[in-house]
C-alpha atoms as a PDB file:
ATOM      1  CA  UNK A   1      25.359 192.531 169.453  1.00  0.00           C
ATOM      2  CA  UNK A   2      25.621 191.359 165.607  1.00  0.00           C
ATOM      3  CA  UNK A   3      26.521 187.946 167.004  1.00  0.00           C
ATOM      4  CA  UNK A   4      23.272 187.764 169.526  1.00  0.00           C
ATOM      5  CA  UNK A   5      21.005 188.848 166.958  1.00  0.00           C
ATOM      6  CA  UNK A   6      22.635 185.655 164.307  1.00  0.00           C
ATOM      7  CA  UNK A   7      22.095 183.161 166.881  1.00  0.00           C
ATOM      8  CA  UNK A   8      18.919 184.195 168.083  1.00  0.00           C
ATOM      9  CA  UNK A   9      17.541 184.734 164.465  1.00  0.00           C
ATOM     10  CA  UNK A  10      18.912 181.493 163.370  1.00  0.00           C
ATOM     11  CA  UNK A  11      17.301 179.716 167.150  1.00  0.00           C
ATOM     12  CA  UNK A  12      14.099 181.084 165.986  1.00  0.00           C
ATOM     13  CA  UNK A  13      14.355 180.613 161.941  1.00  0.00           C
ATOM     14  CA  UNK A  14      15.352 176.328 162.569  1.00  0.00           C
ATOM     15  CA  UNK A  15      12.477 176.139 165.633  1.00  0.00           C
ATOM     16  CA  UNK A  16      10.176 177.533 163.123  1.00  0.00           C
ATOM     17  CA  UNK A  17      11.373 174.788 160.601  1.00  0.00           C
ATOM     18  CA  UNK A  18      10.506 171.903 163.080  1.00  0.00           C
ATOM     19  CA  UNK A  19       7.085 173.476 163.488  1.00  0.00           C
ATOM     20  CA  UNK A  20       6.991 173.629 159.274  1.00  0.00           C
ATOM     21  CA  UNK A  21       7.526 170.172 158.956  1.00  0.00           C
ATOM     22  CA  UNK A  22       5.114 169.052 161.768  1.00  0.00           C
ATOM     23  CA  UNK A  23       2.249 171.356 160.007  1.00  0.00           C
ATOM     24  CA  UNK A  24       3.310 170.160 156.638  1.00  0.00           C
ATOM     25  CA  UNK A  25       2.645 166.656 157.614  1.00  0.00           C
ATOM     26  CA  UNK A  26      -1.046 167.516 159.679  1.00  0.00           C
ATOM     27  CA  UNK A  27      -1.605 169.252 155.980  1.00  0.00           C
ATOM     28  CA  UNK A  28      -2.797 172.493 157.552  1.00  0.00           C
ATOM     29  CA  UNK A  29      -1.814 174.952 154.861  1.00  0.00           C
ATOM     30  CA  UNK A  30      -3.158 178.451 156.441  1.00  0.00           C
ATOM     31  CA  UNK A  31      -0.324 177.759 159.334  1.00  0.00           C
ATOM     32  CA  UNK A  32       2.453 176.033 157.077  1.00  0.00           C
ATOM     33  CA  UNK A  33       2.070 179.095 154.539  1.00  0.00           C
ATOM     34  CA  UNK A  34       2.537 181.803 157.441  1.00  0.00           C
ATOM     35  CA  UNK A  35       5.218 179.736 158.871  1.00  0.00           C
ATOM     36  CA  UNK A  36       6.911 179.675 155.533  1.00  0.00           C
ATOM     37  CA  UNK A  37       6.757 183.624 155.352  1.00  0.00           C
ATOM     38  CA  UNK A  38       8.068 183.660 158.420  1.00  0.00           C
ATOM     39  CA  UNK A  39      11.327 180.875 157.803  1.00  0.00           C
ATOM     40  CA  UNK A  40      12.040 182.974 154.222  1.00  0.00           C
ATOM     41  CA  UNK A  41      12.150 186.780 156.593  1.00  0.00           C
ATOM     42  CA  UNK A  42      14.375 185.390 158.977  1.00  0.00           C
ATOM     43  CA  UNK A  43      16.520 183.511 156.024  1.00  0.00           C
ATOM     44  CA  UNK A  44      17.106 186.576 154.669  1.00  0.00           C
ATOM     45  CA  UNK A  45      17.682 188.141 157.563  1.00  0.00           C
ATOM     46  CA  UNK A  46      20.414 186.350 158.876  1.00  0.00           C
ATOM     47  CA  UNK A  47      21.780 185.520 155.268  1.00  0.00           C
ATOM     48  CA  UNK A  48      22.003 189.469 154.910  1.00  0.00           C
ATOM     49  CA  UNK A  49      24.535 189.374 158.260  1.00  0.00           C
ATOM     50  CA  UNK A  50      26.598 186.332 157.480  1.00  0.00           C
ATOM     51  CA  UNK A  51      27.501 187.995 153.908  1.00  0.00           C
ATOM     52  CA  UNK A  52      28.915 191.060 155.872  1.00  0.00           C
ATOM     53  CA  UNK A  53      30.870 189.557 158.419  1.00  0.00           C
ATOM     54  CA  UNK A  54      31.472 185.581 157.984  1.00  0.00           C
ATOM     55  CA  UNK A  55      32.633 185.170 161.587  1.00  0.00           C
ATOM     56  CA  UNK A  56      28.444 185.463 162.084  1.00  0.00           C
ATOM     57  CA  UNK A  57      28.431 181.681 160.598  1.00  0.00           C
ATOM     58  CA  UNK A  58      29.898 180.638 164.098  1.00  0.00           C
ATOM     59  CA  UNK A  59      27.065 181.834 166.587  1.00  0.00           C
ATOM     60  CA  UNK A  60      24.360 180.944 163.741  1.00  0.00           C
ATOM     61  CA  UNK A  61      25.328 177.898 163.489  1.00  0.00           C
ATOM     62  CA  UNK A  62      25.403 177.230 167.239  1.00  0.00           C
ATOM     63  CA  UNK A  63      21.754 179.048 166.847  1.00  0.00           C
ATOM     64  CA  UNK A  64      20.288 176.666 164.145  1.00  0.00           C
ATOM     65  CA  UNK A  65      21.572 173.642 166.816  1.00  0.00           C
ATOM     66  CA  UNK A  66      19.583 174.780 169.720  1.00  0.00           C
ATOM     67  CA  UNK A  67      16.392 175.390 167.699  1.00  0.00           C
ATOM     68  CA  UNK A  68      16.365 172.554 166.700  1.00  0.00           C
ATOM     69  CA  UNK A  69      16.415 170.989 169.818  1.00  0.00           C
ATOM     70  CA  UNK A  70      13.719 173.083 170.949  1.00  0.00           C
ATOM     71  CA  UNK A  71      11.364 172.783 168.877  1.00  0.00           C
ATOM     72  CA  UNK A  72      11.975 168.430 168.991  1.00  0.00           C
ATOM     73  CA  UNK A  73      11.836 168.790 172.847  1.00  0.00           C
ATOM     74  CA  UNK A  74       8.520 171.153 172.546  1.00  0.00           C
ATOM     75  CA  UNK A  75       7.263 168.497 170.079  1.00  0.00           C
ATOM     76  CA  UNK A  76       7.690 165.763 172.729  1.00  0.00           C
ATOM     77  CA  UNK A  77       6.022 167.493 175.356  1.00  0.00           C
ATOM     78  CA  UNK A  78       2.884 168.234 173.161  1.00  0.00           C
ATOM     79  CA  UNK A  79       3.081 164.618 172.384  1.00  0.00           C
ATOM     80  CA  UNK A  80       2.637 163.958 176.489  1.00  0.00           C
ATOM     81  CA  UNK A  81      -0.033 165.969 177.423  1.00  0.00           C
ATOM     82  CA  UNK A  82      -2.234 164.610 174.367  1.00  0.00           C
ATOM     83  CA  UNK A  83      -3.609 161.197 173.475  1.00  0.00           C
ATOM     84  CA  UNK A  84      -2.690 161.285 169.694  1.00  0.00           C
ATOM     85  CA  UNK A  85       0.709 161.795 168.831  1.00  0.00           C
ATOM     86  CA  UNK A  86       2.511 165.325 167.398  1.00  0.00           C
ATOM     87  CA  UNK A  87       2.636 164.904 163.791  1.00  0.00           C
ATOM     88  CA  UNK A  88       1.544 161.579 161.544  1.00  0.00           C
ATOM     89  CA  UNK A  89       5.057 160.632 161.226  1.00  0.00           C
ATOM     90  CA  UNK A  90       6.149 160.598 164.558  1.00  0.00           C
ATOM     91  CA  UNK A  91       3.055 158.083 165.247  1.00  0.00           C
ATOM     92  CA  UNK A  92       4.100 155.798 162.106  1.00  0.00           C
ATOM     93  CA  UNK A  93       7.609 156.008 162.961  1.00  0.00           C
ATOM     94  CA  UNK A  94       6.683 154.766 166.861  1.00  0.00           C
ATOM     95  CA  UNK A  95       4.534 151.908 165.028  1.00  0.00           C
ATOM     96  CA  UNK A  96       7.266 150.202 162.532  1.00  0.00           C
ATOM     97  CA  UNK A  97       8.861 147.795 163.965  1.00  0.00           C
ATOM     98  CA  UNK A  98      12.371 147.318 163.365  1.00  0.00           C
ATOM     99  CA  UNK A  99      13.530 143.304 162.182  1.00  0.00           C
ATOM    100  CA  UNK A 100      16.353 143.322 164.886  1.00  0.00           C
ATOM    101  CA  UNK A 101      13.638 144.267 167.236  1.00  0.00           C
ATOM    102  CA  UNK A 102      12.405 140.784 169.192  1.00  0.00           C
ATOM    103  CA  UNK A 103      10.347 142.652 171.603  1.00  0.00           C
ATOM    104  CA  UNK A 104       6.469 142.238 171.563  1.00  0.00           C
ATOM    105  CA  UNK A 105       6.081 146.328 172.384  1.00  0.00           C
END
């Protein structure tokens, strides 16, 4: 059950860090200040497990791999059903172009 609770805590804690960063770069501080309470609760959390047993580092770090994903795959889908992209740096990052890039799009 230990094991669950580390990779769902640490699924949760690294989707909530995608979310962070997108909020961090819209500059909406009421939402990037409660998502930052939330990332340091589940921190502790799941740092409070791993010291106890360090076989939790296995399952939390398979965790931490599939939030991540998630919350990239949830930011792409937001970034479908709107006009403007996710964040401001996903939208520059579309716009550079790269120099080995010949194409005109």
């Amino acid at each position: 059950m230990t094991y669950l609770l580390a990779f769902g805590g640490m699924a949760v804690l690294d989707f909530i860090w995608g979310q962070y960063t997108v909020v961090i770069i819209k500059k909406e501080a009421h939402r990037a200040s409660f998502l930052a309470l939330g990332i340091f609760f589940l921190n502790a959390l799941v740092t409070v497990g791993y010291t106890e047993d360090h076989w939790i580092i296995m399952p939390a770090a398979a965790g931490a791999y599939l939030g991540t994903y998630l919350s990239v795959v949830v930011d792409r889908a937001r970034c479908r059903t709107r006009t403007e992209p996710p964040s401001r740096l996903s939208g520059w990052l579309r716009s550079v172009r790269r120099p080995f890039d010949l194409s005109p799009f």
